[in-house]
N, C-alpha and C. Protein backbone atom coordinates (compact mmCIF):
# COMPACT_ATOMS: atom_id res chain seq x y z
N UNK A 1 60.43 -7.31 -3.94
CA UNK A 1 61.64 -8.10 -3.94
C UNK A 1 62.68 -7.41 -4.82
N UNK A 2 64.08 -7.75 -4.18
CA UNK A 2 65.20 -7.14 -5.21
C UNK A 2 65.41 -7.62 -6.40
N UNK A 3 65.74 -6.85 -7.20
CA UNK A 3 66.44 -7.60 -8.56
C UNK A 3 67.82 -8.41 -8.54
N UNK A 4 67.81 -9.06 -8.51
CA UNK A 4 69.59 -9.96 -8.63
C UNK A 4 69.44 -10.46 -9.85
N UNK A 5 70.90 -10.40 -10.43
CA UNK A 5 71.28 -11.49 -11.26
C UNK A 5 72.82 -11.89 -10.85
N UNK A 6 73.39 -12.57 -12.04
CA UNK A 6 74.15 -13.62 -11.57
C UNK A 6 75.47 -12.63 -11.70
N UNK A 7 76.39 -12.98 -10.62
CA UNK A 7 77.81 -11.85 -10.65
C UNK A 7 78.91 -13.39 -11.68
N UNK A 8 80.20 -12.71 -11.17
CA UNK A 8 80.94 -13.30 -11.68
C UNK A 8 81.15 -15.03 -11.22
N UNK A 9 81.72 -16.13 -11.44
CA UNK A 9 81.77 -17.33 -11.28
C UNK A 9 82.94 -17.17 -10.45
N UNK A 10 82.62 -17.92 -8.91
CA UNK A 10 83.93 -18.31 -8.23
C UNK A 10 84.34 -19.65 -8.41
N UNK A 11 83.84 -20.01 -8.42
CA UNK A 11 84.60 -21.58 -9.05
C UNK A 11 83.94 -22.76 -9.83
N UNK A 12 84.34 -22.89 -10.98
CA UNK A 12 83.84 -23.66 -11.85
C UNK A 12 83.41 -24.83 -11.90
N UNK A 13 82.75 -25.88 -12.83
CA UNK A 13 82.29 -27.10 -12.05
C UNK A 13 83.73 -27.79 -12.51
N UNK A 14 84.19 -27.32 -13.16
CA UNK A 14 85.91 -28.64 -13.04
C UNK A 14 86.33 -28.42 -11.83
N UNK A 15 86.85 -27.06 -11.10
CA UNK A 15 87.25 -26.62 -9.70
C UNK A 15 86.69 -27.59 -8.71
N UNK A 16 85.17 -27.26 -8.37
CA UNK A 16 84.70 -28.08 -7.70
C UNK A 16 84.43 -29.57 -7.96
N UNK A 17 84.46 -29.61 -9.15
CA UNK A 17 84.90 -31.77 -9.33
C UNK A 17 86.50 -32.39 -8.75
N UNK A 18 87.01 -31.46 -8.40
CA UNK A 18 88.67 -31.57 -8.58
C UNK A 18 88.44 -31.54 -6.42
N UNK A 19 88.10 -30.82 -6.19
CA UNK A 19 87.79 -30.47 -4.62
C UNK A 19 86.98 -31.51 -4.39
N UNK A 20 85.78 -31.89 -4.39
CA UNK A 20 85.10 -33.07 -4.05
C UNK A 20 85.93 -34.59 -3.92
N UNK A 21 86.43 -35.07 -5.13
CA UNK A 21 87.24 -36.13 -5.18
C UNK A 21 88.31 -35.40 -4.31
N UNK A 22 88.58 -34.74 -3.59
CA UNK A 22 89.86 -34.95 -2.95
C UNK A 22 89.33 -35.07 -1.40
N UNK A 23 88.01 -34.32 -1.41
CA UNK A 23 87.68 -34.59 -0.05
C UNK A 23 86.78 -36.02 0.10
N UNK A 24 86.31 -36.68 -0.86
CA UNK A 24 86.22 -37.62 -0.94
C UNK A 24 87.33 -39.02 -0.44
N UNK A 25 88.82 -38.38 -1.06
CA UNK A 25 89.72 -39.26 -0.46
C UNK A 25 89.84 -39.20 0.88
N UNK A 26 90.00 -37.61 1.44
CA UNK A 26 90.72 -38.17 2.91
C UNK A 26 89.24 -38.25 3.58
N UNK A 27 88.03 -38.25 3.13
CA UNK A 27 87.04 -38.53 4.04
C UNK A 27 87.29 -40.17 4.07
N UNK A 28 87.59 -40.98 3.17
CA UNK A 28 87.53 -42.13 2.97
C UNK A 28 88.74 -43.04 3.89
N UNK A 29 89.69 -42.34 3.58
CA UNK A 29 91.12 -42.61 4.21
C UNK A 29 90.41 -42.59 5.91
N UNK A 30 90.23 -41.31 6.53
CA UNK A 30 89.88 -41.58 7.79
C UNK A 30 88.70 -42.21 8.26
N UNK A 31 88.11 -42.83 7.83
CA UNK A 31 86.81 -43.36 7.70
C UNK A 31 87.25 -44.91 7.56
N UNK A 32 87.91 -45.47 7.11
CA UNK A 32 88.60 -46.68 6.21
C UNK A 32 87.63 -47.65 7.03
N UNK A 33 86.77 -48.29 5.80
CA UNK A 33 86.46 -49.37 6.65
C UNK A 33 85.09 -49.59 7.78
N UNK A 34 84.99 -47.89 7.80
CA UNK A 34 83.68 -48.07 8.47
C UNK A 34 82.52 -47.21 8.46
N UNK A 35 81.58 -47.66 8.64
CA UNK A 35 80.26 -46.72 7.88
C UNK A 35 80.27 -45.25 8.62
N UNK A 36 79.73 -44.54 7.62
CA UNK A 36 79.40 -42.91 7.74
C UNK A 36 77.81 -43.07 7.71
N UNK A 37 77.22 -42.46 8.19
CA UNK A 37 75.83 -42.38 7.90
C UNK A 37 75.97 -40.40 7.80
N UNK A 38 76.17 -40.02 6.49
CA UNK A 38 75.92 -38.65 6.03
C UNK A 38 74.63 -37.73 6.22
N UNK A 39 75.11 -36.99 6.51
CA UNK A 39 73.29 -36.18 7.10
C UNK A 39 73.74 -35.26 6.67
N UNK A 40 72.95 -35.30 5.32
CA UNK A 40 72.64 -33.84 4.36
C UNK A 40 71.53 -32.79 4.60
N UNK A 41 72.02 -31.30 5.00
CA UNK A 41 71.20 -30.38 5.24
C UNK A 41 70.43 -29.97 4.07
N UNK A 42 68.99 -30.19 4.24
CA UNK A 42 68.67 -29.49 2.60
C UNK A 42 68.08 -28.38 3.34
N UNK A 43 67.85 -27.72 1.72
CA UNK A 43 67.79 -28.30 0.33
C UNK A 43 69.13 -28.21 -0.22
N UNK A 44 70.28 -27.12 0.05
CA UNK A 44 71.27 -27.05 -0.62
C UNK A 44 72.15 -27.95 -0.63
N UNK A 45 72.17 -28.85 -0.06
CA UNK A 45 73.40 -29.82 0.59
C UNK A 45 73.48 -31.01 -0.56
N UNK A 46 72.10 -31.36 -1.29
CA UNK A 46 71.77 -32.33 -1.58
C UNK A 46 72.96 -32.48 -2.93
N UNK A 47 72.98 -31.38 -3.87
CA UNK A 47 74.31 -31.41 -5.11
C UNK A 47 75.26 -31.99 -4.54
N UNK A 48 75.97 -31.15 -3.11
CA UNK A 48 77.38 -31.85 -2.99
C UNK A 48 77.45 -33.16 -2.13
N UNK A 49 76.27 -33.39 -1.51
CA UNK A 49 76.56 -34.70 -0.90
C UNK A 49 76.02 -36.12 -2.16
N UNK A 50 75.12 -35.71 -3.02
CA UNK A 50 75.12 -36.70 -4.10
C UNK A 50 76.55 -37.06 -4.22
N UNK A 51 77.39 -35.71 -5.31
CA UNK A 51 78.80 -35.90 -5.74
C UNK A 51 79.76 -36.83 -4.86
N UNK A 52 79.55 -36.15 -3.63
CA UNK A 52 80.25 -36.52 -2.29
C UNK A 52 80.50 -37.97 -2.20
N UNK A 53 78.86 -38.49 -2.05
CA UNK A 53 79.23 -39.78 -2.02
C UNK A 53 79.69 -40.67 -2.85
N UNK A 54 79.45 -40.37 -4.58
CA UNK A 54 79.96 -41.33 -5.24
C UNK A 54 81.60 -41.43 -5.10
N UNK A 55 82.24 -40.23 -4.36
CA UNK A 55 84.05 -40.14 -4.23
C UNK A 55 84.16 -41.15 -3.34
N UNK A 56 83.41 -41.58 -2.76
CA UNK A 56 83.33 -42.41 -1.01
C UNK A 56 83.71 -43.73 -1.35
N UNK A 57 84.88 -44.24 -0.35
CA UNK A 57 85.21 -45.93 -1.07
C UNK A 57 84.62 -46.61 0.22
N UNK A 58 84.29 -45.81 1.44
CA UNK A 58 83.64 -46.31 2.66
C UNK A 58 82.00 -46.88 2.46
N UNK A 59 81.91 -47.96 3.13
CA UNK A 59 80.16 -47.74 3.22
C UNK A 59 79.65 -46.67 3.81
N UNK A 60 78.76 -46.37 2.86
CA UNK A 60 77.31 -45.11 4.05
C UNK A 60 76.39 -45.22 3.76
N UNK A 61 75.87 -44.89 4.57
CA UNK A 61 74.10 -44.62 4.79
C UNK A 61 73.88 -42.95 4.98
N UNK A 62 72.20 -42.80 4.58
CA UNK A 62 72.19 -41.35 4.09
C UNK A 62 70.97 -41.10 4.88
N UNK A 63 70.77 -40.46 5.57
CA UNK A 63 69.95 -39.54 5.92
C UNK A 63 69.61 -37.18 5.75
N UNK A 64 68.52 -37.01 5.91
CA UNK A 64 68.66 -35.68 5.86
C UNK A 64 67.85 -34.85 6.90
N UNK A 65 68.07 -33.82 7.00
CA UNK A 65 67.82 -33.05 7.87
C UNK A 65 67.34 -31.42 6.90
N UNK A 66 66.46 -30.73 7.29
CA UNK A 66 66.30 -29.84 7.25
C UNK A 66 65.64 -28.74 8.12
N UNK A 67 66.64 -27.60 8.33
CA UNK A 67 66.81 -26.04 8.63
C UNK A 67 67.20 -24.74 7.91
N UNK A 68 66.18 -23.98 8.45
CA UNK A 68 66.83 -22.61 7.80
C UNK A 68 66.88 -21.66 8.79
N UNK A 69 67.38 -20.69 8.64
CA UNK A 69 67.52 -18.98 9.38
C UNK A 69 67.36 -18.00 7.80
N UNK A 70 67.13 -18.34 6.34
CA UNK A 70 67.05 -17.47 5.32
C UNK A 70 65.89 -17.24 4.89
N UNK A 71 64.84 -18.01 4.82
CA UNK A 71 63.57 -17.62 4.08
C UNK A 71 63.72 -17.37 2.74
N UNK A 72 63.56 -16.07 2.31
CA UNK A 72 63.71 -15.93 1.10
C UNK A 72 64.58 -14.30 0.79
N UNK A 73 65.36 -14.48 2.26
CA UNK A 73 66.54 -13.39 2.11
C UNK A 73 67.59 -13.47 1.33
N UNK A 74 68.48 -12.49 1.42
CA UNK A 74 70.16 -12.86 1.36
C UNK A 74 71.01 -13.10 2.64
N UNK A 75 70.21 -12.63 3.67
CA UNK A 75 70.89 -12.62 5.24
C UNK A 75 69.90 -12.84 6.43
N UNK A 76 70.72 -13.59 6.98
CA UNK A 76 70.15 -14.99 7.98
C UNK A 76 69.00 -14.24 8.72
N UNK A 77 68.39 -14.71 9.12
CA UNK A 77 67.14 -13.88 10.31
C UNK A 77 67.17 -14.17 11.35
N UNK A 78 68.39 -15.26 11.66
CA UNK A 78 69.03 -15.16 13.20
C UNK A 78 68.02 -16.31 14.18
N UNK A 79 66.87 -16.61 13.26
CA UNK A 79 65.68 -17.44 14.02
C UNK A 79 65.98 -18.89 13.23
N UNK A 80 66.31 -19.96 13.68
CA UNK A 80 66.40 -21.55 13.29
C UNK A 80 64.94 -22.11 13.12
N UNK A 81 64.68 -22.49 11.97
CA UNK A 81 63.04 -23.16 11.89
C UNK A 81 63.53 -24.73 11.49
N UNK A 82 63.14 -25.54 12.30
CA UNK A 82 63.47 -26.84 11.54
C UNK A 82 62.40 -27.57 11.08
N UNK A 83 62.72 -27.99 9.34
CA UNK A 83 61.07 -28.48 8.55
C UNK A 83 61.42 -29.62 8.58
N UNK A 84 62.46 -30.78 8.98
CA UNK A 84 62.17 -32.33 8.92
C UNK A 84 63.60 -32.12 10.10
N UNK A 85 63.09 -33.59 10.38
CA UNK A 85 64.08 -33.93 11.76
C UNK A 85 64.48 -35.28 10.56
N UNK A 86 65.74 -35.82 10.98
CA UNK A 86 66.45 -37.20 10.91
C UNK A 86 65.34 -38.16 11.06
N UNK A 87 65.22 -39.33 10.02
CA UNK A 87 64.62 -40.44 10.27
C UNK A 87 65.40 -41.84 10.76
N UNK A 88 66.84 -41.80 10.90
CA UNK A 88 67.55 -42.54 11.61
C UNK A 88 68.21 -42.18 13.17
N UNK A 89 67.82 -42.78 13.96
CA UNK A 89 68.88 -43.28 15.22
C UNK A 89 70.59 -43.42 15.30
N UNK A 90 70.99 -42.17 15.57
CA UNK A 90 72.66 -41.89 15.26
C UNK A 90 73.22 -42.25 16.49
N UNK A 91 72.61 -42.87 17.48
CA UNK A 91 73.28 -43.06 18.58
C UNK A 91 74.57 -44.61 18.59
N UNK A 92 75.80 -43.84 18.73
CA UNK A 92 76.93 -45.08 18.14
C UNK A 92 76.91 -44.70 16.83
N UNK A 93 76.82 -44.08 15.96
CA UNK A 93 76.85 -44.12 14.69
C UNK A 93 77.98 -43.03 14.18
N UNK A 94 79.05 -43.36 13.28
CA UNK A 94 79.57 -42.33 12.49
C UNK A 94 78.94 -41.20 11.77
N UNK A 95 78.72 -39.79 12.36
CA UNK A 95 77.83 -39.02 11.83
C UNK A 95 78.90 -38.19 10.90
N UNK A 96 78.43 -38.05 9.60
CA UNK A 96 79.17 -37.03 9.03
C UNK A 96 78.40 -35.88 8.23
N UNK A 97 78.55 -34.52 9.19
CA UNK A 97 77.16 -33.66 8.44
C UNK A 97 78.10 -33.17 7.24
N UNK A 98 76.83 -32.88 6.41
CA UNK A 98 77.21 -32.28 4.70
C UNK A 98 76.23 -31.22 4.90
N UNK A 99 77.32 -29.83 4.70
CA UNK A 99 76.74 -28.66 4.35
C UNK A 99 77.33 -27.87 3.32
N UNK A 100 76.22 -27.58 1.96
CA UNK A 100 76.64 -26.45 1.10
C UNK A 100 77.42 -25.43 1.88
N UNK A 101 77.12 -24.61 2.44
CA UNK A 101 77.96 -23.34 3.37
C UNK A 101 78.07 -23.14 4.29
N UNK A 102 78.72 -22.41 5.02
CA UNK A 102 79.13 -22.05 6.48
C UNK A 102 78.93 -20.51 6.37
N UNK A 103 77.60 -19.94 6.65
CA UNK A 103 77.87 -18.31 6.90
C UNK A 103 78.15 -17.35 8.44
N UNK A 104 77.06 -17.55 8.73
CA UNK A 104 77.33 -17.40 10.70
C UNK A 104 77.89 -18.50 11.42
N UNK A 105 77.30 -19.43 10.90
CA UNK A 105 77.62 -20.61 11.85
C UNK A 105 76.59 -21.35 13.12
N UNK A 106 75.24 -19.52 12.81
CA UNK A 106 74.65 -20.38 13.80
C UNK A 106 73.52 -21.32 13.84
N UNK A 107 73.03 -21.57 12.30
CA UNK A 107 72.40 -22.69 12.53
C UNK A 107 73.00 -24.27 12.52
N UNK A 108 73.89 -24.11 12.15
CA UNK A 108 75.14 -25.06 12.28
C UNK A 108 75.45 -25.71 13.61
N UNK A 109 75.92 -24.70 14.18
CA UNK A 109 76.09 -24.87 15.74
C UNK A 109 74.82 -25.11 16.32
N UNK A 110 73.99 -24.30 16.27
CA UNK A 110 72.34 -25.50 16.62
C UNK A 110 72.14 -26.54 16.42
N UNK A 111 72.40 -26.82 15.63
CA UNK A 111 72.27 -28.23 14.61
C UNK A 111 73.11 -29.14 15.87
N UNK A 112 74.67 -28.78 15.64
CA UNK A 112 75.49 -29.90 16.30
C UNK A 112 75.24 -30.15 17.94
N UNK A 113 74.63 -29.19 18.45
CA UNK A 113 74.33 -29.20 19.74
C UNK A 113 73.25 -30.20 19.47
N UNK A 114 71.96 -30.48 19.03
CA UNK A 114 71.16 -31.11 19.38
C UNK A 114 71.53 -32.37 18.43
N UNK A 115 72.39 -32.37 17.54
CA UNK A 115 72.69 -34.20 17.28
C UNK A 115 73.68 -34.36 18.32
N UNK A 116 74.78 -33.73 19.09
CA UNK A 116 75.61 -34.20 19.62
C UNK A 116 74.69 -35.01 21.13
N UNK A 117 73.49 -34.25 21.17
CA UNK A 117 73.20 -34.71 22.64
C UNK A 117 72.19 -36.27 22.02
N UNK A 118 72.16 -36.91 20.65
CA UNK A 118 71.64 -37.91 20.65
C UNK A 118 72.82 -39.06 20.89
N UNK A 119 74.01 -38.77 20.91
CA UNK A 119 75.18 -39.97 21.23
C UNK A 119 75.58 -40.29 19.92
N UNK A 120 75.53 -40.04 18.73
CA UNK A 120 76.48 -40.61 18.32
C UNK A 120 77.82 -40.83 18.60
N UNK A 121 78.80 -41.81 17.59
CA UNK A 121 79.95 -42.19 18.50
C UNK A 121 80.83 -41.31 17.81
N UNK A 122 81.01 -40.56 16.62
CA UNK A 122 81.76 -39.37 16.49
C UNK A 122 81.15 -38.46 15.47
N UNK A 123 80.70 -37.31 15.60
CA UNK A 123 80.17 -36.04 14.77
C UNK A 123 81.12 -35.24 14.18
N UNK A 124 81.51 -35.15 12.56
CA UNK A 124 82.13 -33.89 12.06
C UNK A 124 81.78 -33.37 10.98
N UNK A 125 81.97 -32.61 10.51
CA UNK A 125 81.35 -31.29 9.63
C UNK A 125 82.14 -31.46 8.31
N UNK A 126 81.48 -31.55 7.05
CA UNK A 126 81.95 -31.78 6.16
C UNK A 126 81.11 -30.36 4.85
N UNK A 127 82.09 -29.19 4.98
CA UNK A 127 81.24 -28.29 4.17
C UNK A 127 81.59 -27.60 2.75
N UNK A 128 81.17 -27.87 2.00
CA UNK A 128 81.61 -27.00 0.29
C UNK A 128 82.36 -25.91 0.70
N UNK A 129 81.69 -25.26 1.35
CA UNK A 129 82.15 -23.40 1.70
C UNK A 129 81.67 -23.10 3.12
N UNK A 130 83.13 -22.24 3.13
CA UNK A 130 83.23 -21.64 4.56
C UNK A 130 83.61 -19.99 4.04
N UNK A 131 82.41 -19.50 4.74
CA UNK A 131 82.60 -17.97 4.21
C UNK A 131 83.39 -17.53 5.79
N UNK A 132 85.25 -16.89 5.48
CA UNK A 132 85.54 -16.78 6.93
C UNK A 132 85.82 -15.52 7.58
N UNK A 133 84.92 -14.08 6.85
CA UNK A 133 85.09 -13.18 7.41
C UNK A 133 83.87 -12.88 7.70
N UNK A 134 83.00 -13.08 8.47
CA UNK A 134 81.77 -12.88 9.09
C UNK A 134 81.74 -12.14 10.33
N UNK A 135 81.16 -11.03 10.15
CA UNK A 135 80.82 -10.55 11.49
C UNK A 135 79.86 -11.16 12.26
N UNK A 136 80.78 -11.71 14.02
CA UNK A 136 79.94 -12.28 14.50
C UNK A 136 79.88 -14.42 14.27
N UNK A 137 80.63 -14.18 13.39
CA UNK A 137 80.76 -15.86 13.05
C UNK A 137 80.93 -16.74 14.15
N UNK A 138 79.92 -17.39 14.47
CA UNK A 138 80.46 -18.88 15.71
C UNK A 138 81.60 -19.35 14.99
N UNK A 139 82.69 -20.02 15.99
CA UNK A 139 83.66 -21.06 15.71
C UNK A 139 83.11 -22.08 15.49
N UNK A 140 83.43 -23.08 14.15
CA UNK A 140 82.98 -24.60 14.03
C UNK A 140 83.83 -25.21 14.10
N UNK A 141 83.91 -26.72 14.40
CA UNK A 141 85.18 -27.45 13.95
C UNK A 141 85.00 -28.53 12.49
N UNK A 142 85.48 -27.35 11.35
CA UNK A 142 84.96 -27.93 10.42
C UNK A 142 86.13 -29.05 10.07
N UNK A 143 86.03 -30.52 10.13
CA UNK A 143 86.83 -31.19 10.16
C UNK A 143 87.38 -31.03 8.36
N UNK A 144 86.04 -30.99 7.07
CA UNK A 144 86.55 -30.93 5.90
C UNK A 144 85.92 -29.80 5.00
N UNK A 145 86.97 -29.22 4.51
CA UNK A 145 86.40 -27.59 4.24
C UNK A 145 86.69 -27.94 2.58
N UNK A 146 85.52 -27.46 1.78
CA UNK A 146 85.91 -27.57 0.68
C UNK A 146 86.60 -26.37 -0.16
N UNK A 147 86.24 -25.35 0.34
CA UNK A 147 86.41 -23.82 -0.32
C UNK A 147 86.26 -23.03 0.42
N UNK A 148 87.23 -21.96 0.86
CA UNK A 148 87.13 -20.96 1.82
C UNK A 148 86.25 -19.15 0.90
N UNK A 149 85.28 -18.72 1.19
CA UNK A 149 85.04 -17.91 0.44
C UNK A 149 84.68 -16.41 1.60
N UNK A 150 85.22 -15.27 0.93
CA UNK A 150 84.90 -14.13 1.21
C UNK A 150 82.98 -13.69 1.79
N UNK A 151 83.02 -12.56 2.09
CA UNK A 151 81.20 -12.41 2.69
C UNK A 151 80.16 -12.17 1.29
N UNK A 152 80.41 -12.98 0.61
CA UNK A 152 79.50 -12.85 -0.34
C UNK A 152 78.08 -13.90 -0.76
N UNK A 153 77.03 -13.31 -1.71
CA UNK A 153 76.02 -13.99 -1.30
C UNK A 153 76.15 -15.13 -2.65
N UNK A 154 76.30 -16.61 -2.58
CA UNK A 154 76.61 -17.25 -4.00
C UNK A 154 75.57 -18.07 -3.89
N UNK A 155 75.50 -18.32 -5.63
CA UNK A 155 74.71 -19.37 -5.71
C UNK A 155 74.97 -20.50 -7.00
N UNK A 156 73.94 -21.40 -7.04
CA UNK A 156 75.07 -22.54 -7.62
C UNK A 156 74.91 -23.85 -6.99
N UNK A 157 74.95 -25.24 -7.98
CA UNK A 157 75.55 -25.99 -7.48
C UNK A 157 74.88 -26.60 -6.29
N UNK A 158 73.78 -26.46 -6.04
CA UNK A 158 72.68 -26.88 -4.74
C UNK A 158 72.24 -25.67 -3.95
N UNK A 159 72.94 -24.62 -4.13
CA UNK A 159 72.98 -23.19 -3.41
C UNK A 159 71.83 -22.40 -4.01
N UNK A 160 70.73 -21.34 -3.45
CA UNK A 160 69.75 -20.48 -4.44
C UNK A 160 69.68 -19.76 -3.92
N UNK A 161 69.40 -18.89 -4.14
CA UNK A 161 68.38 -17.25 -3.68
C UNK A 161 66.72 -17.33 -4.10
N UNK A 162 66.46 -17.32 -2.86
CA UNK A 162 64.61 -18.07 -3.09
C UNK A 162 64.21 -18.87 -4.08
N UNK A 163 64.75 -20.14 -3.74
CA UNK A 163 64.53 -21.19 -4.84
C UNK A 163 65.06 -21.46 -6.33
N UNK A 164 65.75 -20.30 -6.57
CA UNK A 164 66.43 -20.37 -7.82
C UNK A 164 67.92 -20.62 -7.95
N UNK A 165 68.96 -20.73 -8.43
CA UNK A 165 69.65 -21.08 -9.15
C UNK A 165 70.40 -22.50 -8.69
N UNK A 166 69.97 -22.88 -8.01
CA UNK A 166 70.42 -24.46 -7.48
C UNK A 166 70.69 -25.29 -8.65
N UNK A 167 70.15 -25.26 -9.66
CA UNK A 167 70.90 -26.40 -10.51
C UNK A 167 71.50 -25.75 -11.49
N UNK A 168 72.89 -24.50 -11.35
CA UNK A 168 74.00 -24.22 -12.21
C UNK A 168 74.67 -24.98 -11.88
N UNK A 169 75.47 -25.77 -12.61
CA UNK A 169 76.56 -26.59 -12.33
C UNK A 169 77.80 -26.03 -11.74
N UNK A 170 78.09 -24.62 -11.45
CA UNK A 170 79.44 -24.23 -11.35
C UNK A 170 78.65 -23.31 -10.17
N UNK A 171 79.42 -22.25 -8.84
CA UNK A 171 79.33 -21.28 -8.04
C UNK A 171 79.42 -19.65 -8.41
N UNK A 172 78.91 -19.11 -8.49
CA UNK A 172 78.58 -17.63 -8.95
C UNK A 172 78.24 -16.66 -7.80
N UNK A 173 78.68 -15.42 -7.83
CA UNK A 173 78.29 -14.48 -6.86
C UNK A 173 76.53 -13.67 -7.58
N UNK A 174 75.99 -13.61 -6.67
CA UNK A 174 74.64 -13.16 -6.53
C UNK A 174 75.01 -11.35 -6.53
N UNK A 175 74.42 -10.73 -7.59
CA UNK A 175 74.86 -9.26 -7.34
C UNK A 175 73.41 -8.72 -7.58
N UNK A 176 73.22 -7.34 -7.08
CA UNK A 176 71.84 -6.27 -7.04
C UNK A 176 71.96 -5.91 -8.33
């Protein structure tokens, strides 16, 4: 295995407390009034959709989901393994997925293909980071983007490199 340690900090945990509460508002604003049932991708998802929800003035309900394409890489392996399916029925339901990052896009887009074909009554994408120069990147329609970031590998904040650094409070680049 490679050696990494931690590169420089892209955004701090005030940065990202300041970004959450705001996507907290207009998630709430368009939402007004009626339940979200949030479907957090773990393991990374779980930091910002905790935060997430306490910004929330809407009711929700929480469910999770987990997939990977990383293992214990820095770069995707292009193969979707899914280790838990949803324990709620989204059909009619306000789905709002929560994802730490956006790198290819394509387990993402897997993802939305097979909740979209359970019926819920509207699906959108709610993600910390959107890395947007990817070679090869699927188009998403990320309805709420928290941070747009360059092709780099970060961690942080619910984010790790084989199990590690998920509970820094702030986002950092991963360097050799």
């Amino acid at each position: 295995m490679a050696k990494y340690e931690l590169g420089e900090t892209l955004f701090t945990t005030e940065e990202i407390s300041v970004r959450v509460r705001e996507l907290g508002r207009e998630i709430s604003r368009d939402y007004d009034g009626q339940e979200i049932l949030l479907v957090g991708i773990l393991k990374g998802a779980f930091v910002f959709l905790a935060d997430l929800a306490r910004c929330l003035t809407t009711p929700v309900r929480f469910d999770f989901i987990s997939c990977s394409s990383y293992g214990s890489s820095t770069k995707t392996s292009g193969v979707i393994r899914f280790q838990k399916d949803l324990d709620t029925d989204i059909s009619g339901r306000h789905v709002l997925i929560v994802e730490d990052i956006i790198d290819t896009g394509l387990t993402l887009s897997y993802l939305l293909r097979n909740l979209e074909a359970r019926k819920p009554a509207t699906l959108e994408i709610c993600s910390l980071l959107n890395k947007k120069h990817v070679d090869g990147k699927i188009d998403l329609p990320i309805k709420y983007e928290g941070f747009a970031i360059v092709d780099v590998f970060v961690v942080g904040y619910g984010l790790d490199y084989d199990e590690r650094y998920r509970n820094l409070p702030y986002i950092a680049r991963l360097k050799k």
